[in-house]
Protein backbone atom coordinates (compact mmCIF):
# COMPACT_ATOMS: atom_id res chain seq x y z
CA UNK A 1 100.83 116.46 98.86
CA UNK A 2 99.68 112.97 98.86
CA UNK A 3 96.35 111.54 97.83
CA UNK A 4 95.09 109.93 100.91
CA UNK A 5 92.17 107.43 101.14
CA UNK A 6 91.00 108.91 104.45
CA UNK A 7 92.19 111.37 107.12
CA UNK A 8 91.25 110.50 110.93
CA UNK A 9 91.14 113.06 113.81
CA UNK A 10 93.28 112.21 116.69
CA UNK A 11 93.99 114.92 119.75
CA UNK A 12 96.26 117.33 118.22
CA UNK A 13 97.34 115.26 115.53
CA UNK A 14 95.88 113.60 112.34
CA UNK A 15 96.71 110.39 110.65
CA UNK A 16 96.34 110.20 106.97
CA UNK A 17 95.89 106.48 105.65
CA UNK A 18 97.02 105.55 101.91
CA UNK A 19 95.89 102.45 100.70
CA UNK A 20 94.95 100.64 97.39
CA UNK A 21 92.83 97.80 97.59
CA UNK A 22 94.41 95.40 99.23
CA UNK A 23 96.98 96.73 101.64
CA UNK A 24 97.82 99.80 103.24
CA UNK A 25 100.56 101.45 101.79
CA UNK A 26 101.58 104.31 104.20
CA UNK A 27 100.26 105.85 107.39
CA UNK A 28 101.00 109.66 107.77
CA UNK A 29 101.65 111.71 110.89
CA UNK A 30 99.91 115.06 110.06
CA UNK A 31 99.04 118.58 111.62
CA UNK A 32 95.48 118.89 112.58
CA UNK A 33 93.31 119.24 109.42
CA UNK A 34 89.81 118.26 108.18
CA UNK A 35 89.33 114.87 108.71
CA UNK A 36 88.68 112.98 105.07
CA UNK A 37 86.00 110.36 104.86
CA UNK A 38 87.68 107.34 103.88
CA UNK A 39 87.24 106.26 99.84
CA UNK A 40 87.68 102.64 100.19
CA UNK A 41 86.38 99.44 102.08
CA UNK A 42 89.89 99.62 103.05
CA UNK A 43 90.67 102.78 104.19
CA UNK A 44 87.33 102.34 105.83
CA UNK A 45 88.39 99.62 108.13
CA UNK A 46 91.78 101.33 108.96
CA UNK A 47 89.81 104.66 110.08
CA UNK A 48 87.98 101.91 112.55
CA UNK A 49 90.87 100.09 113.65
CA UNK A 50 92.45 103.48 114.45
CA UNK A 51 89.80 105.28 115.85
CA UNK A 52 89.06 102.06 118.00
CA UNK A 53 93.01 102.48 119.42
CA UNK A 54 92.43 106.18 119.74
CA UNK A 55 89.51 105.28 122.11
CA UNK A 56 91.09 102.47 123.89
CA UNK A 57 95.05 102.08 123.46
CA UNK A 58 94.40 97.90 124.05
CA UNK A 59 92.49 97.69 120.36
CA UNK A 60 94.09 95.44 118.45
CA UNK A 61 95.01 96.07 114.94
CA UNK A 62 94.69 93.59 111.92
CA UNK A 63 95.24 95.89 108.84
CA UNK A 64 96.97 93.82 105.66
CA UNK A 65 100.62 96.43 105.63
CA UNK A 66 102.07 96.51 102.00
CA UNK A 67 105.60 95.12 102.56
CA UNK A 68 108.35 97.93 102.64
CA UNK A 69 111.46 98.35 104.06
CA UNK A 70 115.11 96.83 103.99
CA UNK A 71 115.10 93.14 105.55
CA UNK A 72 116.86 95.11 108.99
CA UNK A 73 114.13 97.46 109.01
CA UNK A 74 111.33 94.92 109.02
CA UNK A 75 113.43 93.03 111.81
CA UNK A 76 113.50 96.06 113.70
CA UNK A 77 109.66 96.45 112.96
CA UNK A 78 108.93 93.19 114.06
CA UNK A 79 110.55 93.74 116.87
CA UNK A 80 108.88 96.78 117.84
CA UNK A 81 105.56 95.35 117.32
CA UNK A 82 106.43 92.59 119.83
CA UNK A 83 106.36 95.57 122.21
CA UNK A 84 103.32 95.32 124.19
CA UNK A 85 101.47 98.29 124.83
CA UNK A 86 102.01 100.91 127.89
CA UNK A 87 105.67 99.09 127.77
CA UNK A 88 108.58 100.75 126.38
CA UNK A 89 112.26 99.50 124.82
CA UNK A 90 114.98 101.79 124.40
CA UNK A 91 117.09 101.47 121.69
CA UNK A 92 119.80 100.00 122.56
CA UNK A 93 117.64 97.40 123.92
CA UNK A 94 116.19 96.50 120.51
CA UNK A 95 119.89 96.97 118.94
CA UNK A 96 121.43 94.24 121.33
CA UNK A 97 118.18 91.96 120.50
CA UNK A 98 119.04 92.92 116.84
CA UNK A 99 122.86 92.53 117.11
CA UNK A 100 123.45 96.30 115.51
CA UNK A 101 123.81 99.96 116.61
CA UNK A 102 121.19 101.95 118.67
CA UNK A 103 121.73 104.49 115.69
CA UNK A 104 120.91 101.91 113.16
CA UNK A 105 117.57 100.58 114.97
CA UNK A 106 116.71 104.63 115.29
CA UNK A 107 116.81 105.22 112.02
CA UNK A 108 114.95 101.64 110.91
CA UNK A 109 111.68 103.60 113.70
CA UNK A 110 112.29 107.12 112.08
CA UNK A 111 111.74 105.13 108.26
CA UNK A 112 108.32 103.12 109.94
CA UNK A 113 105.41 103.88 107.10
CA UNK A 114 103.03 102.35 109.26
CA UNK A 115 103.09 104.22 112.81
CA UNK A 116 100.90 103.36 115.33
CA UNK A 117 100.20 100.34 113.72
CA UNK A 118 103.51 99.62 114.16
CA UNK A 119 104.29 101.73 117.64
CA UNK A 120 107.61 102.90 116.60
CA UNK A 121 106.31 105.37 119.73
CA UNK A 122 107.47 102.67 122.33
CA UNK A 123 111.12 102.83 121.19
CA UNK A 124 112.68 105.21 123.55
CA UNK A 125 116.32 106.60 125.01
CA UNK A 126 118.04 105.05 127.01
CA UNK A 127 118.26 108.11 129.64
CA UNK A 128 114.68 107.86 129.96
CA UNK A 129 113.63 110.44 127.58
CA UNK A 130 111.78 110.30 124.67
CA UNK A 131 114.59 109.89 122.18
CA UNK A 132 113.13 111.27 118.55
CA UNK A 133 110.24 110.48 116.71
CA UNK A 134 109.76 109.80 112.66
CA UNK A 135 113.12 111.47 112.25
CA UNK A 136 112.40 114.51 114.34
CA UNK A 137 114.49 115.47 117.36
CA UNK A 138 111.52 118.07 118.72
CA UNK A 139 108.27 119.98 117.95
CA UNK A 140 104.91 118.48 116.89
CA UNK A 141 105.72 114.84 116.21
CA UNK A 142 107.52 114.73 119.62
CA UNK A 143 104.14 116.10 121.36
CA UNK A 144 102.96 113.01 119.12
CA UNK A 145 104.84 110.47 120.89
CA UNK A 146 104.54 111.97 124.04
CA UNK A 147 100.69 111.79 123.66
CA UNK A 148 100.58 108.24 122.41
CA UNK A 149 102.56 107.14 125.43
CA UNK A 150 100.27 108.73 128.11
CA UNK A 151 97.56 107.70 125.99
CA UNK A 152 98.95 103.90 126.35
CA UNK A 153 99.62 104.74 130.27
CA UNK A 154 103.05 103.66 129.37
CA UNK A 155 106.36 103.67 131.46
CA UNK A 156 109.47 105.13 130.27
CA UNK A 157 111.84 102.45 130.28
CA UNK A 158 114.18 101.66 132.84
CA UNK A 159 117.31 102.80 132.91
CA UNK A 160 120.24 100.42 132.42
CA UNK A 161 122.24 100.11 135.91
């Protein structure tokens, strides 16, 4: 298990924060669980920034991220956190931006350490479903994404003609 900072309530989810004391290293999608008081200045001002989205989906977030990733996957990332919220992209849509393979930009979201903050949720299938979620075809962290995008009152994107 890992050794999180703090753990912060969210409607049938939790999100566990790991920092040190500069950056934030890795934010977890969790089952519901005691919430952990955070341990750091840090983790302190994530659990604010987060419960502040979880309140109203328009809170900004400002949180140092450690860098991680391959340089696609932090193109893809910056791509996805050019999506404004209640909008979605599907992802072909980001793989056309990207010049690469819907496949390749889904599994750049499912490897996202910093969800939410990075709202991997607004990628989507072209169909007009959901698509996956952090790897997952189904089950909890699908409700997840479903939630965040009601939450964020956002549309489905459209589908291509």
């Amino acid at each position: 298990m890992k050794d999180y900072q703090a753990i912060v309530a969210a409607p049938g989810f939790c999100l566990g924060i790991c920092c040190d004391a500069d950056e934030i290293t890795a934010i977890d999608f969790l089952e519901p669980r005691p919430t952990l008081a955070p341990t750091t200045p840090l983790a302190a001002e994530a659990v604010r920034q987060l419960q502040a989205y979880l309140r109203d989906p328009a809170s900004p977030f400002s949180l140092p991220l450690k860098p991680a990733g391959t340089s696609f996957q932090r193109r893809v990332w910056e791509q996805i956190s050019a999506i404004p919220g209640g909008r979605t992209e599907t992802y072909g849509q980001l793989a056309k931006a990207l010049h690469n393979a819907p496949r390749a930009v889904g599994q750049a979201c499912g490897a996202n350490p910093y969800p939410v903050v990075v709202p991997c949720h607004r990628v989507v299938a072209s169909q007009g479903g959901l698509g996956g979620f952090a790897r997952e075809r189904g089950g909890f962290l699908l409700e997840v994404k479903r939630w965040l995008l009601q939450h964020e009152n956002a549309e489905l994107a459209a589908k291509p003609h």
